[in-house]
C-alpha atoms as a PDB file:
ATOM      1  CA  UNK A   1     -63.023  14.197  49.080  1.00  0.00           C
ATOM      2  CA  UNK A   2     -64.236  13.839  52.500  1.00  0.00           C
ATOM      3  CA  UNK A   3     -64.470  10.132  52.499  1.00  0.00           C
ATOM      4  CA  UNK A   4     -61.069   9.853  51.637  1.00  0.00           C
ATOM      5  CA  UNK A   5     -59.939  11.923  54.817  1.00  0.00           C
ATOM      6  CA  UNK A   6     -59.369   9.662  57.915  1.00  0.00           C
ATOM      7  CA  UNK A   7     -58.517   9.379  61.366  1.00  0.00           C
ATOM      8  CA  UNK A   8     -55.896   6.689  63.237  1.00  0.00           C
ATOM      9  CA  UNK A   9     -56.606   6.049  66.285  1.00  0.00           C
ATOM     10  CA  UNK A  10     -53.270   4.720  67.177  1.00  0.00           C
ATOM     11  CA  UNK A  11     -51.762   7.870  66.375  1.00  0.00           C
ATOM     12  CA  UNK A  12     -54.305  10.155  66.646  1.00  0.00           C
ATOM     13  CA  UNK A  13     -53.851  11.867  63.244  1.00  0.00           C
ATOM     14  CA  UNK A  14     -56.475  12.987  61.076  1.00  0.00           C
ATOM     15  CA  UNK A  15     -55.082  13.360  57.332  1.00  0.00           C
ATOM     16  CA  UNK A  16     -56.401  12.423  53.813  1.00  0.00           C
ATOM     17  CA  UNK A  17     -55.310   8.726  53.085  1.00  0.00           C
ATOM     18  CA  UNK A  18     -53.552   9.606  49.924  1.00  0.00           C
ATOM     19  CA  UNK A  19     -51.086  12.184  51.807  1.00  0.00           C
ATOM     20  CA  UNK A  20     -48.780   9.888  53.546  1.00  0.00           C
ATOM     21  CA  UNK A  21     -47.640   7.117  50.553  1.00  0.00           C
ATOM     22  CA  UNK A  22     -47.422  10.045  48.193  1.00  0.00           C
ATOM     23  CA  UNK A  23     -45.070  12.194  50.553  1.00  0.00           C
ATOM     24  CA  UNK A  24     -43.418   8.529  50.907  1.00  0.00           C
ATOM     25  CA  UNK A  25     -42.781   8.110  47.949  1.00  0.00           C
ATOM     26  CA  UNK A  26     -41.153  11.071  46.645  1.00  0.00           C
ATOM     27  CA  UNK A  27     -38.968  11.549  49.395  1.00  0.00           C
ATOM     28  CA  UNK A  28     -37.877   7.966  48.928  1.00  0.00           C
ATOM     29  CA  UNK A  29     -37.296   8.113  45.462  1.00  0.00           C
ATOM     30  CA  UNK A  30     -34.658  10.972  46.349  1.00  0.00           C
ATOM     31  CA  UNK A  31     -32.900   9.616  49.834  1.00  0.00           C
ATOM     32  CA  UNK A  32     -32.869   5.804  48.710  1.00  0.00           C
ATOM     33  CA  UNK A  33     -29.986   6.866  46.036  1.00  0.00           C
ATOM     34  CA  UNK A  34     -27.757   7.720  48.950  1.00  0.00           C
ATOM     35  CA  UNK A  35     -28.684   4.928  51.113  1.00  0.00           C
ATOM     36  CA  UNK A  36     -31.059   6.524  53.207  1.00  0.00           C
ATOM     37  CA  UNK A  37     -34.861   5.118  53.247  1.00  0.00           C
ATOM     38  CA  UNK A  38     -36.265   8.674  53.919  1.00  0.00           C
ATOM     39  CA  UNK A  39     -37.440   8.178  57.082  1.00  0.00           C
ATOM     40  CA  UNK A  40     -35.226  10.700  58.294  1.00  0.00           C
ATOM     41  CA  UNK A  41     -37.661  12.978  56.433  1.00  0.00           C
ATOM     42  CA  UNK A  42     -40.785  11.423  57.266  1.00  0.00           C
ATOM     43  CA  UNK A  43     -40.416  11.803  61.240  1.00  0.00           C
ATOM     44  CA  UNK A  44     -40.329  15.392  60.956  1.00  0.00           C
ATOM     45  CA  UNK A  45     -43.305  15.393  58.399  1.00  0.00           C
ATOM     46  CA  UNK A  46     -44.929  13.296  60.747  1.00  0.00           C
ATOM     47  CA  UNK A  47     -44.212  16.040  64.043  1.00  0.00           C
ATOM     48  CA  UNK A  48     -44.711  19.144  62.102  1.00  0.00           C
ATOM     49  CA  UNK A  49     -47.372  19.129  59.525  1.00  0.00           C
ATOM     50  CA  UNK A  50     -49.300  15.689  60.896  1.00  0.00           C
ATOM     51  CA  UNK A  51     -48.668  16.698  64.568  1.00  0.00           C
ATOM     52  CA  UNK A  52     -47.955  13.249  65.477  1.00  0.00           C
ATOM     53  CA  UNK A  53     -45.284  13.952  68.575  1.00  0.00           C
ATOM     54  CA  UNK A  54     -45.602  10.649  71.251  1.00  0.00           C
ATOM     55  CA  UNK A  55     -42.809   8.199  71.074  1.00  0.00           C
ATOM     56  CA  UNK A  56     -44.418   5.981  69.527  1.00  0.00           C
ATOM     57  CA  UNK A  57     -43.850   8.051  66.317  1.00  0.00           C
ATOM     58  CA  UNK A  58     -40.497   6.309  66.354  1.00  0.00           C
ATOM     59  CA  UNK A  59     -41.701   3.331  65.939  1.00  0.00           C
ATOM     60  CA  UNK A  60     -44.141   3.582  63.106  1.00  0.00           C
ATOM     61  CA  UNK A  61     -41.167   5.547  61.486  1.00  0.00           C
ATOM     62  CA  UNK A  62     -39.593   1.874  61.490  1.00  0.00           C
ATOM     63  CA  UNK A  63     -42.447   0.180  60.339  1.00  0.00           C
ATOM     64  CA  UNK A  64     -42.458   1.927  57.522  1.00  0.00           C
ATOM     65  CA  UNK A  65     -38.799   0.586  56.804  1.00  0.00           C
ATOM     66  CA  UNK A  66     -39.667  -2.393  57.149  1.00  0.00           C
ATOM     67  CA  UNK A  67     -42.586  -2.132  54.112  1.00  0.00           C
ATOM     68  CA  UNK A  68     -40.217   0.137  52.011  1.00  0.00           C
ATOM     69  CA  UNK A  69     -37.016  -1.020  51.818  1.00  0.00           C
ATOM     70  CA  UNK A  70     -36.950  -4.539  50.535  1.00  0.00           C
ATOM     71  CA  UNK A  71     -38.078  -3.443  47.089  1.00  0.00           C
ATOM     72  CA  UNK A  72     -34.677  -1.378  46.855  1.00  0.00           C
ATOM     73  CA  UNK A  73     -32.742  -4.089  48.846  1.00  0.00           C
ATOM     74  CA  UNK A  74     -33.570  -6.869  46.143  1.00  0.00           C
ATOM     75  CA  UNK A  75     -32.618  -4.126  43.263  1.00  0.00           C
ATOM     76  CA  UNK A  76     -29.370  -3.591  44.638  1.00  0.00           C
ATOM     77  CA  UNK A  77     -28.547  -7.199  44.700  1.00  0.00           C
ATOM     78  CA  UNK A  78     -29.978  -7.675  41.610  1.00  0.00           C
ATOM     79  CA  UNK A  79     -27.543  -5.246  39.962  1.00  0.00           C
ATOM     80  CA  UNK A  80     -24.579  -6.641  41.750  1.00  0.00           C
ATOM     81  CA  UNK A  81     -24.119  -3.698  43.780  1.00  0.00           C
ATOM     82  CA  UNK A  82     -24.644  -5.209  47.389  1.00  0.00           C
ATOM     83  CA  UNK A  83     -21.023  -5.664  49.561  1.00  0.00           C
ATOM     84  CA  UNK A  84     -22.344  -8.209  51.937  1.00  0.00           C
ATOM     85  CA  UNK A  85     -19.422  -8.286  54.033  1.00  0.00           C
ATOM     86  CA  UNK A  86     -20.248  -4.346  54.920  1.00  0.00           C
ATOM     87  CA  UNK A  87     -23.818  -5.380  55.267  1.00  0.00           C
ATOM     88  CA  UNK A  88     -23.113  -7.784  57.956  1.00  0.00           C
ATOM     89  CA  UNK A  89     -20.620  -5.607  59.522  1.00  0.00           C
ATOM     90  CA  UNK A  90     -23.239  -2.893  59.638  1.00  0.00           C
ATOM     91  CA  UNK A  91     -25.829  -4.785  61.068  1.00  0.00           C
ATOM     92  CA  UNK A  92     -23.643  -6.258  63.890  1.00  0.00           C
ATOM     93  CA  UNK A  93     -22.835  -2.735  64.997  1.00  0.00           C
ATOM     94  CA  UNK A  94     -26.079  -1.095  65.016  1.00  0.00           C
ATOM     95  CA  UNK A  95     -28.544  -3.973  66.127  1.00  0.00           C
ATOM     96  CA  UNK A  96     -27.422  -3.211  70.060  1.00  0.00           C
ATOM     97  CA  UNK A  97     -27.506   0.321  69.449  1.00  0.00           C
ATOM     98  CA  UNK A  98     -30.970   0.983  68.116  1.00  0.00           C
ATOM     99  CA  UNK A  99     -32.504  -1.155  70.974  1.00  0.00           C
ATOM    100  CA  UNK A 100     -30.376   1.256  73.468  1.00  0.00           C
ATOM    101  CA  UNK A 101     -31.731   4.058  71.900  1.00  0.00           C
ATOM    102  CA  UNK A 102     -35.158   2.838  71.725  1.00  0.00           C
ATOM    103  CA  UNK A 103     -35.393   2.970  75.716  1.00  0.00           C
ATOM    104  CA  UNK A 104     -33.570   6.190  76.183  1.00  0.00           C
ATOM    105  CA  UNK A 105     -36.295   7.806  73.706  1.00  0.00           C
ATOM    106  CA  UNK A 106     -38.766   6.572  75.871  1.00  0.00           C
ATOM    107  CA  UNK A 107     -37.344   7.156  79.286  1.00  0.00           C
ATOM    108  CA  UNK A 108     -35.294  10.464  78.451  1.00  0.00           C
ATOM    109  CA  UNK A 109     -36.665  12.000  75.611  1.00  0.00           C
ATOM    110  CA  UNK A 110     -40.628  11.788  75.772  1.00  0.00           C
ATOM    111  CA  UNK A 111     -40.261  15.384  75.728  1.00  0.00           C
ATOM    112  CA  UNK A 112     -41.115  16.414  71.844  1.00  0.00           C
ATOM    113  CA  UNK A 113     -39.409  19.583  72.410  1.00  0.00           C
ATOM    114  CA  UNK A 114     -36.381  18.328  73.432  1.00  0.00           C
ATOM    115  CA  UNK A 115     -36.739  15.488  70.622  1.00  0.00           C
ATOM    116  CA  UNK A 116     -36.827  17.870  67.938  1.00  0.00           C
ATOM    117  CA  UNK A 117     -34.053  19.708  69.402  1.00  0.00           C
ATOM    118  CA  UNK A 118     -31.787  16.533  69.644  1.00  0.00           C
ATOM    119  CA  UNK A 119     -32.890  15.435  65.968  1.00  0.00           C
ATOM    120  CA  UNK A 120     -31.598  18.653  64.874  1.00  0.00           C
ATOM    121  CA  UNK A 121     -28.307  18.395  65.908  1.00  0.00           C
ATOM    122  CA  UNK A 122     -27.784  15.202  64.769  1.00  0.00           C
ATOM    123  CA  UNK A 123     -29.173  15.822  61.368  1.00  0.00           C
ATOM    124  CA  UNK A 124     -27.185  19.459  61.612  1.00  0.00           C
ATOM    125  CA  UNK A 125     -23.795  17.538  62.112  1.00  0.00           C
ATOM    126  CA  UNK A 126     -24.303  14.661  58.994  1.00  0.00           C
ATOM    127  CA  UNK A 127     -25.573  18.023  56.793  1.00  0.00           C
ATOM    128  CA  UNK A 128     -22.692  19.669  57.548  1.00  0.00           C
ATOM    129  CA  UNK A 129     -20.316  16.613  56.619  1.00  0.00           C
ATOM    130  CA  UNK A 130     -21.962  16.053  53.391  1.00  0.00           C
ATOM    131  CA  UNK A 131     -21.604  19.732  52.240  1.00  0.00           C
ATOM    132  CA  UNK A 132     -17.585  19.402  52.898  1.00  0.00           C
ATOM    133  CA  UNK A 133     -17.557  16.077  51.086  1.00  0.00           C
ATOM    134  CA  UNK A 134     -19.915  17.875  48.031  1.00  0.00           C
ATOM    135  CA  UNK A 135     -17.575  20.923  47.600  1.00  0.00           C
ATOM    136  CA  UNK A 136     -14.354  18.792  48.044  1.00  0.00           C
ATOM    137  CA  UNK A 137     -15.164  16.491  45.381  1.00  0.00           C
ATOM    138  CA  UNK A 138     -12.352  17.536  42.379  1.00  0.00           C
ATOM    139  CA  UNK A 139     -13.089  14.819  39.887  1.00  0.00           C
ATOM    140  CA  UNK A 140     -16.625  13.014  39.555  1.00  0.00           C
ATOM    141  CA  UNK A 141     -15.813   9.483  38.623  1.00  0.00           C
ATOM    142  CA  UNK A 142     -18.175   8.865  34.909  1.00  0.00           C
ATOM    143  CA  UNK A 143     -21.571   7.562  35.252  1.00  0.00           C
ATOM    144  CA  UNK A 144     -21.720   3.718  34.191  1.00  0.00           C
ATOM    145  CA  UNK A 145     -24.260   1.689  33.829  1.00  0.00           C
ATOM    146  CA  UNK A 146     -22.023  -1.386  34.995  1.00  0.00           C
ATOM    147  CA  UNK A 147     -21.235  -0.855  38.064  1.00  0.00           C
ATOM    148  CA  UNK A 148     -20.657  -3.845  40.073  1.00  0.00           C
ATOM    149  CA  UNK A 149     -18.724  -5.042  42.993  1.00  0.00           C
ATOM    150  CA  UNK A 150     -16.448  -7.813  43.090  1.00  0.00           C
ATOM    151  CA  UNK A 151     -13.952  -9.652  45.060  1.00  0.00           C
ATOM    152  CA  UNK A 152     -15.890  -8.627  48.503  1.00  0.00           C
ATOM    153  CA  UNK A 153     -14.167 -10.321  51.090  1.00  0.00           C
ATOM    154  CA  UNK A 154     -14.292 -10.022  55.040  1.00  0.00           C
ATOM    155  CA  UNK A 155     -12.270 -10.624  58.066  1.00  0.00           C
ATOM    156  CA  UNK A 156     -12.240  -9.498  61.890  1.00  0.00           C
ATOM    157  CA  UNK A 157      -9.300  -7.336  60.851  1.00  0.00           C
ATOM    158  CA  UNK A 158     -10.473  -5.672  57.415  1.00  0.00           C
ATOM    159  CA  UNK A 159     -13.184  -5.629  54.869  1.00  0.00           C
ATOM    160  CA  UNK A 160     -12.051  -5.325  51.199  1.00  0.00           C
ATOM    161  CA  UNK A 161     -13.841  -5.393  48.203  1.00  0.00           C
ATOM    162  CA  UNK A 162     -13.204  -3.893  44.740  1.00  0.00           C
ATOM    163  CA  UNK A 163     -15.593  -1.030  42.710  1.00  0.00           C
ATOM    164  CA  UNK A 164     -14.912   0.610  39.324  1.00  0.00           C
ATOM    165  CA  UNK A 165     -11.399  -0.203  38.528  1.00  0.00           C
ATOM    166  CA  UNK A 166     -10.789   0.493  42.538  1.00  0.00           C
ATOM    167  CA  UNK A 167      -9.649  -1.205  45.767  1.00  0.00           C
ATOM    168  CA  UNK A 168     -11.666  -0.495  48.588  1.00  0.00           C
ATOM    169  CA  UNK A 169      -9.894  -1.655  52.247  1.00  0.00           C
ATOM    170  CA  UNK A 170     -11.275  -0.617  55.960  1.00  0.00           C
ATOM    171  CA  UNK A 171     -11.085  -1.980  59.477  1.00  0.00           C
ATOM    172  CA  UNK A 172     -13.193  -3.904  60.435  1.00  0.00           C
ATOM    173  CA  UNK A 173     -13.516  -2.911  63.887  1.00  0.00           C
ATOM    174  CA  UNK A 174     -13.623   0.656  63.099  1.00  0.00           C
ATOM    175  CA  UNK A 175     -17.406   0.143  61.628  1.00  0.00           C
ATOM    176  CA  UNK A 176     -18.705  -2.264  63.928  1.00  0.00           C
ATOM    177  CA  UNK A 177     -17.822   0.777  66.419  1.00  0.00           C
ATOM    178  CA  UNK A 178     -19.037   3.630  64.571  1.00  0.00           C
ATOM    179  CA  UNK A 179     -22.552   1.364  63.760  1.00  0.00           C
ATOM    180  CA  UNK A 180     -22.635   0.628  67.364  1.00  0.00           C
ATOM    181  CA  UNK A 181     -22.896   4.688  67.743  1.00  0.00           C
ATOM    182  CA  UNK A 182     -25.110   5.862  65.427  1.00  0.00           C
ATOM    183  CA  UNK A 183     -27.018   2.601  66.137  1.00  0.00           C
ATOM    184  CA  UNK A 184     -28.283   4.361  69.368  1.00  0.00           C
ATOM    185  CA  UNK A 185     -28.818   8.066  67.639  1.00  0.00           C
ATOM    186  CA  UNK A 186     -30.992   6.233  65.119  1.00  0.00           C
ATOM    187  CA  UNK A 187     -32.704   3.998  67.522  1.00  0.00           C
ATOM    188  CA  UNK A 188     -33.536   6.894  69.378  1.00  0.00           C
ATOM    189  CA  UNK A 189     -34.352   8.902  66.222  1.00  0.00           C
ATOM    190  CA  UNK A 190     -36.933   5.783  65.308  1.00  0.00           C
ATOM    191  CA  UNK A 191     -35.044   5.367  61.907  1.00  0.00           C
ATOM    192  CA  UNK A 192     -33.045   2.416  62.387  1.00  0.00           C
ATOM    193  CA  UNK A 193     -29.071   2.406  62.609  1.00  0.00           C
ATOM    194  CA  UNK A 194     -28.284   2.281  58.971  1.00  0.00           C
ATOM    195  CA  UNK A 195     -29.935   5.246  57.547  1.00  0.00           C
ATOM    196  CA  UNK A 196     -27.769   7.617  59.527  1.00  0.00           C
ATOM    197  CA  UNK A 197     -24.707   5.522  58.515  1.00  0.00           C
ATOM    198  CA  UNK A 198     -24.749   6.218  54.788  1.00  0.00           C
ATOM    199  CA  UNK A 199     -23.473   9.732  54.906  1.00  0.00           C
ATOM    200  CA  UNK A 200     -20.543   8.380  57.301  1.00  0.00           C
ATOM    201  CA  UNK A 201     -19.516   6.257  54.962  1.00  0.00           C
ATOM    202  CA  UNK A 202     -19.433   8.624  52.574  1.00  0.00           C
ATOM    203  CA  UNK A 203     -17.799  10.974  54.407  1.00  0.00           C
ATOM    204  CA  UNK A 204     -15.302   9.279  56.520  1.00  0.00           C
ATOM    205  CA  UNK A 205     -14.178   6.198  55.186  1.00  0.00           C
ATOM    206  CA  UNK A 206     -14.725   7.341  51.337  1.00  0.00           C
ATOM    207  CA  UNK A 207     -16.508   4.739  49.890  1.00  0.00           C
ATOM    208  CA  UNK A 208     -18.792   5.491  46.930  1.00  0.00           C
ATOM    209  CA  UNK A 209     -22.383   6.133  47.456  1.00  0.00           C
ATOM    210  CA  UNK A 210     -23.229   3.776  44.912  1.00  0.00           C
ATOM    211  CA  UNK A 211     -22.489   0.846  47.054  1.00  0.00           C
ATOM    212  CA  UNK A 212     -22.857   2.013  50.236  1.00  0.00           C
ATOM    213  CA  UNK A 213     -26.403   2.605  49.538  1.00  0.00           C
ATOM    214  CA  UNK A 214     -27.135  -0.877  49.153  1.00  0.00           C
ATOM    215  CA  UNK A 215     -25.329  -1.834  52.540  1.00  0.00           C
ATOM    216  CA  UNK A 216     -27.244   1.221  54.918  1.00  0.00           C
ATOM    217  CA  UNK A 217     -30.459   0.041  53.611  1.00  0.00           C
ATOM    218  CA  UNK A 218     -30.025  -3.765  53.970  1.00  0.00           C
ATOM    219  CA  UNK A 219     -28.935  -2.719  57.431  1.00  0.00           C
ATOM    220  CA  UNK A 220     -31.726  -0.195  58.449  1.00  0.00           C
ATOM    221  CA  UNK A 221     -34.075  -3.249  57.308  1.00  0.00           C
ATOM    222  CA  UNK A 222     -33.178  -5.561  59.730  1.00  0.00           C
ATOM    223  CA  UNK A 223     -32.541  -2.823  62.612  1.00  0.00           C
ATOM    224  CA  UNK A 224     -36.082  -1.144  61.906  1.00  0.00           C
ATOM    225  CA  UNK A 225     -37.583  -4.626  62.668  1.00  0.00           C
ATOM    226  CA  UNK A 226     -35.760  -5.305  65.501  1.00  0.00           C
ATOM    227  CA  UNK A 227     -36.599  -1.481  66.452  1.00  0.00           C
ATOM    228  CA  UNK A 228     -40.406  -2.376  65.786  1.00  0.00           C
ATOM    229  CA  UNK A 229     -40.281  -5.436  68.094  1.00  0.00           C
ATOM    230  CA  UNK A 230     -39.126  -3.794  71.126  1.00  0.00           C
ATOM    231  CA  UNK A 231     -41.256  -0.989  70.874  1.00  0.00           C
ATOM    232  CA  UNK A 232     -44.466  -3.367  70.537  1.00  0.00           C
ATOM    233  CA  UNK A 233     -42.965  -5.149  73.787  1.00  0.00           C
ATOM    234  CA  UNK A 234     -42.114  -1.590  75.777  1.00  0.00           C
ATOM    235  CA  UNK A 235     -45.534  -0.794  75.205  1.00  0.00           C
ATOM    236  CA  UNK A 236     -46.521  -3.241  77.542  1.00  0.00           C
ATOM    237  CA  UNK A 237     -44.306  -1.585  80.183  1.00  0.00           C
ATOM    238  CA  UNK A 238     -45.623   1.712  79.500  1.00  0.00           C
ATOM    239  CA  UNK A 239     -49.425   1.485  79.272  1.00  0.00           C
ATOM    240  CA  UNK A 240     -50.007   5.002  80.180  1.00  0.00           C
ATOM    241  CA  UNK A 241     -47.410   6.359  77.186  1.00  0.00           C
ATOM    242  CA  UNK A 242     -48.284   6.266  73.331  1.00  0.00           C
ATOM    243  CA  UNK A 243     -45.327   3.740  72.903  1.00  0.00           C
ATOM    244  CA  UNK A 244     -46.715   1.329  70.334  1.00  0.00           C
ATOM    245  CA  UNK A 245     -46.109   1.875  66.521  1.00  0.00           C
ATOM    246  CA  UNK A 246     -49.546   3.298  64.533  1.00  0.00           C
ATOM    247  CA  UNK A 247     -49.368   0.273  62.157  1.00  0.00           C
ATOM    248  CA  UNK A 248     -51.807   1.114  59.572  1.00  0.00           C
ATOM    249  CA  UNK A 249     -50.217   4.920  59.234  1.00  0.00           C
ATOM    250  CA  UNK A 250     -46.827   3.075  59.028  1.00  0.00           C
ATOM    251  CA  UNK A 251     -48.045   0.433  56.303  1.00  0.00           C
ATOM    252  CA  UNK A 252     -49.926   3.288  54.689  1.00  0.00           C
ATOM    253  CA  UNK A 253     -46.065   5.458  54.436  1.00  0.00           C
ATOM    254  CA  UNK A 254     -44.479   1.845  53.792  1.00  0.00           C
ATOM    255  CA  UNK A 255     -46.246   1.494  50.627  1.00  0.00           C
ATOM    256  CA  UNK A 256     -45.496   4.677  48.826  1.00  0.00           C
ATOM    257  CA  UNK A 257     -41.956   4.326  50.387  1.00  0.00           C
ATOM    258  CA  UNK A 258     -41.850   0.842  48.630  1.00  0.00           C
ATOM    259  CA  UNK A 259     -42.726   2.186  44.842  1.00  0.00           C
ATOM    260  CA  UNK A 260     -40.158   5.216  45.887  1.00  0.00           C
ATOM    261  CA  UNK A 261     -37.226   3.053  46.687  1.00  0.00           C
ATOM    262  CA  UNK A 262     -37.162   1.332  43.944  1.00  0.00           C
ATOM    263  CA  UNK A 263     -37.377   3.164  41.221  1.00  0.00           C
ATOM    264  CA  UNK A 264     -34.490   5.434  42.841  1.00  0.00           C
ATOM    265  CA  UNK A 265     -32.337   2.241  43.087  1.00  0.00           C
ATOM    266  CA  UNK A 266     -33.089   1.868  39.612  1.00  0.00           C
ATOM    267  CA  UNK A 267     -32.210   5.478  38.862  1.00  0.00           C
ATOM    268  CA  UNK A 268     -29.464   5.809  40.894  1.00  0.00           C
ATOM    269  CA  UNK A 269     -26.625   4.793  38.594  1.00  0.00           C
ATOM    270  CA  UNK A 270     -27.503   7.238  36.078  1.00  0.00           C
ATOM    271  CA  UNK A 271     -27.356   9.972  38.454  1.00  0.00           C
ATOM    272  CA  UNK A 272     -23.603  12.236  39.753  1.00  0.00           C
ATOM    273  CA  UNK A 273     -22.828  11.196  42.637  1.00  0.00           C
ATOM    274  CA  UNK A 274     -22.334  14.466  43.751  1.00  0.00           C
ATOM    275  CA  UNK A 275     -25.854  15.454  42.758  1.00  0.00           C
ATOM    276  CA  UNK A 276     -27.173  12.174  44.864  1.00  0.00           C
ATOM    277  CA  UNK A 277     -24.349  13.925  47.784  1.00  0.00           C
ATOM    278  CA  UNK A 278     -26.423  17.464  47.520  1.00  0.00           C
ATOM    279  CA  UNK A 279     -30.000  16.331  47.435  1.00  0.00           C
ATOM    280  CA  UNK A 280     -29.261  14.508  50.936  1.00  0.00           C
ATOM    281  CA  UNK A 281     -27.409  17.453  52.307  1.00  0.00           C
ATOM    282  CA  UNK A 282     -30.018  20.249  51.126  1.00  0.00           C
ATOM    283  CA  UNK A 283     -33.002  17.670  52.523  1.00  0.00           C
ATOM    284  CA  UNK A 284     -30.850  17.349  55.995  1.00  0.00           C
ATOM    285  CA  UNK A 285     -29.536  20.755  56.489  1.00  0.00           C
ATOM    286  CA  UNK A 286     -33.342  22.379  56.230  1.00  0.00           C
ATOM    287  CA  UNK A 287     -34.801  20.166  58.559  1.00  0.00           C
ATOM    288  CA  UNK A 288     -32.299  20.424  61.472  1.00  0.00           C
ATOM    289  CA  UNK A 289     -32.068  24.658  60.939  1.00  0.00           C
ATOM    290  CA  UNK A 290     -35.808  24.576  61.474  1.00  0.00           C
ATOM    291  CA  UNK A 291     -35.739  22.379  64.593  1.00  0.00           C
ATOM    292  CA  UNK A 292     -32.916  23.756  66.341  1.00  0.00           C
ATOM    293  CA  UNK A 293     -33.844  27.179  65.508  1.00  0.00           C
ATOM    294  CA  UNK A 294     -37.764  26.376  66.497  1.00  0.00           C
ATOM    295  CA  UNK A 295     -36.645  25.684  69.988  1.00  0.00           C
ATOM    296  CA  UNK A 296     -34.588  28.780  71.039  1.00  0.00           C
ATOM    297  CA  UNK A 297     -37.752  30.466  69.580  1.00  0.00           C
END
């Protein structure tokens, strides 16, 4: 088995080459069904158990968005379950943020103390909002296997669209503004906007996780490559800082991520919502305890 461990010099992390698409790919399988891409998950993986702490661990968190999530992306089209007018709207809100957040990682947070103490409040506060939303649920709507959207329209003033016998209506401005937000937690997180956006959704504006999934990872797609870009170029700036992304231990997580994401947009029809709701909140809520309570300690 020794040939099969490896070091990346771009990283620094010394790890058998099967370890990171397999971890990949079963968080993936799991997160993707709530929108998320798992690389919420991954970054801590990569802190904790590879040791992998510089910035530029935000980074190859995006690249491995970027490798995962258009194999999902296309399956949610495919089954008619993509609002595109929410897509947009998500990725004109977050875009600016995640390149904000990029350079206050770098300039404010190199620190991976302080890092992992900021994750965990962010991932603390979406955990928390999820586990109100699980135990508030009175009536599960029935699992179908023809779920589709229709009748997805947008304007500056409201995006409408209807689901499941339902009529789904928002403001318009009230997303781009939220995206624009969490845009700049996730940039500085290294996930991309729309992964941390899924649960909001969910949470605050009540739309069903079976098509907002579609929409937060369409959107952490495009962010993560933007996100990717600017670190490559801020590494420039920064010659004497890890800021660069590791891009063979990203493509190496991107490719288990890839298989994972799309067999759980696959799945994810057949599943409770409210089972997809508590898988994300268990997954969040144990990572931000450790992290929060890891730095008092």
């Amino acid at each position: 088995m020794e040939f099969l461990y490896v070091f990346f010099p771009g990283s620094g992390v010394e790890t058998y080459l099967f370890i990171p698409p397999l971890v990949a790919f079963v968080v993936s399988f799991f997160t993707s069904m709530g929108g998320v891409s798992g690389a919420f998950l991954l970054l801590p993986f990569q802190m904790s158990f590879l040791h992998y702490t510089a910035p530029s661990v935000s980074g190859t968190n995006q690249l491995f968005n970027i490798v995962a999530i258009p194999s999902g992306v296309m399956r949610f089209i495919k089954e008619k379950r993509m609002v595109w007018p929410l897509t947009w709207t998500v990725i004109l809100g977050t875009l600016p943020g995640v390149l904000i957040g990029a350079v206050i990682r770098i300039k404010f947070l190199p620190d991976p103390k302080n890092f992992k103490f900021f994750v965990g409040f962010v991932l603390f506060y979406i955990g928390l909002k999820l586990l109100n939303d699980v135990f508030q649920t009175k009536k599960e709507e029935k699992i179908s296997t023809d779920l589709i959207v229709t009748n997805a329209t947008f304007s500056l003033v409201r995006i409408k669209f209807d689901f499941a016998g339902q009529n789904f209506s928002f403001s318009t401005f009230t997303v781009i503004l939220l995206c624009f937000f969490v845009g700049i937690i996730g940039g500085i997180y290294g996930i991309g906007g729309g992964s941390i956006i899924a649960p909001f959704f969910i949470t605050f504006l009540g739309l069903p996780v079976y098509v907002v999934a579609g929409a937060a990872l369409m959107g952490t797609f495009v962010t993560s490559a933007a996100g990717v870009l600017f670190y490559q170029i801020l590494a420039l700036y920064y010659p004497e800082t890890s800021v660069a992304p590791d891009w063979y231990l990203g493509l190496l997580f991107g490719l288990g991520g890839f298989a994972g994401i799309y067999l759980g947009a696959r799945c994810q029809k057949y599943f409770p919502s409210y089972i997809i709701k508590a898988i994300l909140c268990c997954s969040i809520l144990f990572v931000a305890c450790k992290y929060i309570f890891n730095f008092f300690t």
